[in-house]
Protein backbone atom coordinates (compact mmCIF):
# COMPACT_ATOMS: atom_id res chain seq x y z
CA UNK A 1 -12.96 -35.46 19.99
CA UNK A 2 -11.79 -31.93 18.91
CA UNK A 3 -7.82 -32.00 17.60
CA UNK A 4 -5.59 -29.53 19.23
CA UNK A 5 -4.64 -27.85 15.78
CA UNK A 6 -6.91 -28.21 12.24
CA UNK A 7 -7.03 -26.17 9.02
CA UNK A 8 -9.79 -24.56 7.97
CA UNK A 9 -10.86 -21.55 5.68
CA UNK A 10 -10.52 -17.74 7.00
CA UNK A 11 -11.54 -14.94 5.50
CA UNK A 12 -8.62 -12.44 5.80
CA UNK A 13 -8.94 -9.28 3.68
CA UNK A 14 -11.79 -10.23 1.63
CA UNK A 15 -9.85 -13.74 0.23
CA UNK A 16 -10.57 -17.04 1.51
CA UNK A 17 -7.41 -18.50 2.89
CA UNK A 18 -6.20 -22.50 4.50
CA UNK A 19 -5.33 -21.20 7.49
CA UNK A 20 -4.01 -23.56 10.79
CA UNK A 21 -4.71 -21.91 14.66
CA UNK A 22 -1.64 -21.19 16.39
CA UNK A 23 -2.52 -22.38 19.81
CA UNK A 24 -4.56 -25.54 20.70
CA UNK A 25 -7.93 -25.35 20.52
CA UNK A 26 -8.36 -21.41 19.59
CA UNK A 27 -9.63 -21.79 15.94
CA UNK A 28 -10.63 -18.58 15.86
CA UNK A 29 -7.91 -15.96 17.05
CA UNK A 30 -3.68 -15.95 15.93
CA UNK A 31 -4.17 -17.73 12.49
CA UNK A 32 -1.13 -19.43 10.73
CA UNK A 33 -1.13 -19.36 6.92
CA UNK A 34 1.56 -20.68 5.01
CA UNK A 35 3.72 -18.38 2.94
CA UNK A 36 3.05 -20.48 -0.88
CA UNK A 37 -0.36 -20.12 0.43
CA UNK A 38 0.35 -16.09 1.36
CA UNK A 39 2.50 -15.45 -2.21
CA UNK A 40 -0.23 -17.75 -4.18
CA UNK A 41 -3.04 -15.48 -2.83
CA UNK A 42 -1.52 -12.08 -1.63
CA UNK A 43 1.25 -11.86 -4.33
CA UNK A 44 -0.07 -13.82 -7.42
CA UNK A 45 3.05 -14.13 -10.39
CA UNK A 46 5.66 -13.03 -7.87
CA UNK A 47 8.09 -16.06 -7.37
CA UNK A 48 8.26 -17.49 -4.01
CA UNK A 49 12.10 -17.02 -3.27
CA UNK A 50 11.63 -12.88 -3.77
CA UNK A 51 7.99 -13.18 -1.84
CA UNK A 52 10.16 -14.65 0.84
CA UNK A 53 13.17 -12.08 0.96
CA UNK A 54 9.65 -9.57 0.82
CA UNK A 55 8.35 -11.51 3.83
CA UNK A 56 11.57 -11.38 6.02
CA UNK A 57 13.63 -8.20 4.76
CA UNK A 58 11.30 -5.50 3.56
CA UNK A 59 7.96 -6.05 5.28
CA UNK A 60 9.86 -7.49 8.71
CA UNK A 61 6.85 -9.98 8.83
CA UNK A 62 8.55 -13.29 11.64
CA UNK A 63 8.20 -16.13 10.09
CA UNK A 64 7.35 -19.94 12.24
CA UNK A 65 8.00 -22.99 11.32
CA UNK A 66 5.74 -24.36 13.80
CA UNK A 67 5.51 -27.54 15.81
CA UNK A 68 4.80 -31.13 15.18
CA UNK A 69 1.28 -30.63 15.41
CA UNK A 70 1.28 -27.88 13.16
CA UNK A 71 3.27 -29.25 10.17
CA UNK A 72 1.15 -33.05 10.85
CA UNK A 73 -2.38 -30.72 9.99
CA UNK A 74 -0.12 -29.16 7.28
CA UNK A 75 0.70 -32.64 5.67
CA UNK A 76 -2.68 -34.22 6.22
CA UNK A 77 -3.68 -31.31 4.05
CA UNK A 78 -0.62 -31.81 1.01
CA UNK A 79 1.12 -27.93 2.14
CA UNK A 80 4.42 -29.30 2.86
CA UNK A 81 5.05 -30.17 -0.88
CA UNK A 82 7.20 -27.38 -1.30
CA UNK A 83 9.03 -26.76 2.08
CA UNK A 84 8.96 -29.43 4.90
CA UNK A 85 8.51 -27.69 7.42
CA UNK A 86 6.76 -25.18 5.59
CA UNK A 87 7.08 -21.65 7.05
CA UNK A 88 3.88 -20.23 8.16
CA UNK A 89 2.92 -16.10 8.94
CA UNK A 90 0.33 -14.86 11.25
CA UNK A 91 -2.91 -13.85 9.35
CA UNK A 92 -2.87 -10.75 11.68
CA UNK A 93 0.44 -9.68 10.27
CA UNK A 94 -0.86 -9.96 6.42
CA UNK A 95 -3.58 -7.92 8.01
CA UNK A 96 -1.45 -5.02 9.25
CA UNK A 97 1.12 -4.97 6.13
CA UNK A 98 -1.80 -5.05 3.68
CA UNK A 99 -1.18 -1.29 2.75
CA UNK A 100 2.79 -1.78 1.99
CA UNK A 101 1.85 -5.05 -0.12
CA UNK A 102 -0.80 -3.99 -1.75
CA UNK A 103 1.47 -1.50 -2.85
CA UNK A 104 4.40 -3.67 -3.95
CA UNK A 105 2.24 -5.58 -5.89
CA UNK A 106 0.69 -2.83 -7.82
CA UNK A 107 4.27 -2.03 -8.56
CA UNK A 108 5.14 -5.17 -9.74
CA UNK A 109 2.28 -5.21 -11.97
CA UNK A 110 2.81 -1.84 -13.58
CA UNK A 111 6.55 -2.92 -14.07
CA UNK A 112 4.57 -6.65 -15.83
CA UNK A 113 2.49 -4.35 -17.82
CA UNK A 114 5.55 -1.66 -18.98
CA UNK A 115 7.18 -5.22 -20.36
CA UNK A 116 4.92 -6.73 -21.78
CA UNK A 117 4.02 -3.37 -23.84
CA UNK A 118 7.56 -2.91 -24.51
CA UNK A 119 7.32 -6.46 -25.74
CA UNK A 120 4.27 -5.73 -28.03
CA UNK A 121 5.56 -2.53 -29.20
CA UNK A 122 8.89 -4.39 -30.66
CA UNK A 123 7.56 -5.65 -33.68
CA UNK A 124 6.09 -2.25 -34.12
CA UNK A 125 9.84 -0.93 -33.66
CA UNK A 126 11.01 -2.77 -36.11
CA UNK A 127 8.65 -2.37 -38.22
CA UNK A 128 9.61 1.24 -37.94
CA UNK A 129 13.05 0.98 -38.54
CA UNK A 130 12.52 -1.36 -41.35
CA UNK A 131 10.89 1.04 -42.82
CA UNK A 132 13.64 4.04 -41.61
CA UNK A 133 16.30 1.88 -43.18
CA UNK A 134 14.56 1.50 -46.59
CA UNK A 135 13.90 4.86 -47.06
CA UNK A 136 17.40 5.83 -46.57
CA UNK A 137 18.68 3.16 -48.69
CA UNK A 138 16.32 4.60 -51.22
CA UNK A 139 18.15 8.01 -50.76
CA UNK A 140 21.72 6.52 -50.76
CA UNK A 141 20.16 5.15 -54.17
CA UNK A 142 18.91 8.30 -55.93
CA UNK A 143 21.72 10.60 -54.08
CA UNK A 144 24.58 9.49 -56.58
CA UNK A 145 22.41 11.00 -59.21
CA UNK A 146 22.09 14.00 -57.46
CA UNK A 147 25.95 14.18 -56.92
CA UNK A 148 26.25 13.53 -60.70
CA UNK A 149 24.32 16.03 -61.63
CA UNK A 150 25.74 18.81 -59.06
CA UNK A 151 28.69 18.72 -60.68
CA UNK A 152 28.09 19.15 -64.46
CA UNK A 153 26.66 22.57 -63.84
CA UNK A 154 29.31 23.25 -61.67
CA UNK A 155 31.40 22.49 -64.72
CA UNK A 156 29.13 24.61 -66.83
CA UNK A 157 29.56 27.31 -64.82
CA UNK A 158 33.29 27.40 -65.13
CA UNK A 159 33.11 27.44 -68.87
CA UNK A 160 30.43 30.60 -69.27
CA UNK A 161 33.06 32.29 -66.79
CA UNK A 162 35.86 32.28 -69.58
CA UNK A 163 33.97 32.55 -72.13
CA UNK A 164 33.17 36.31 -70.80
């Protein structure tokens, strides 16, 4: 006997993704995936609360929450761990946002990559101003010298203009 609803693999945009049919018996058209499933996959690194608010709020993707047969498959198969019910997304609407999140998550990587470089590049800083700060201790150190000296010929001076 065939269940009304079952998970099984789909490839949407070139990734293998658990994905649950929306109505009974169509396996094959209006795919559910579940959004740890969608951030995990789509939006690696990205933490699920802000992959949520990117779900909803920027990329206006309608989130379902789906019905007892829906979140049973979902549990058989351990994807309520998180959320119970766990909010699901159509595959088709990953499909037709893929531009804008491709996007956001190159952003998010060049904004990973700018820290950790600014991260790497902090010893290196310091080093640098190590250095900066021991060189001009070394000049506060010979400059007295200099001030010393500055002012005996000053004084000299002085003395060869009475003499005259």
């Amino acid at each position: 006997t065939l269940a009304p609803y079952k998970s099984h693999w789909a490839d949407v945009q070139g990734k293998m993704v658990a994905v649950v049919n929306l109505r009974p018996f169509d396996y094959k058209n209006n795919l559910l995936v579940t959004v740890p499933d969608f951030v995990s996959i789509f939006t690696p690194g990205l933490p699920l609360m802000e992959a949520t608010d990117l779900i909803q709020d920027v990329l206006k993707i309608e989130m379902f929450s789906g019905n007892k047969g829906h979140q049973k498959v979902l549990k058989q198969k351990g994807k309520c761990e998180i959320y119970d019910p766990v909010p699901l997304i159509l595959a088709q609407d990953i499909l037709s946002c893929m531009p804008q999140i491709q996007y956001l998550v190159d952003t998010m990587k060049n904004k990973q990559l700018q820290q950790s470089q600014q991260l790497q590049s902090a010893p290196l800083q310091q080093q640098l101003q190590s250095a900066q700060q021991q060189q001009h201790q070394q000049q506060l150190q010979s400059a007295p010298r200099q001030h010393f000296q500055q002012p005996r010929q000053l004084l000299q001076q002085p003395r060869q203009h009475f003499q005259q």
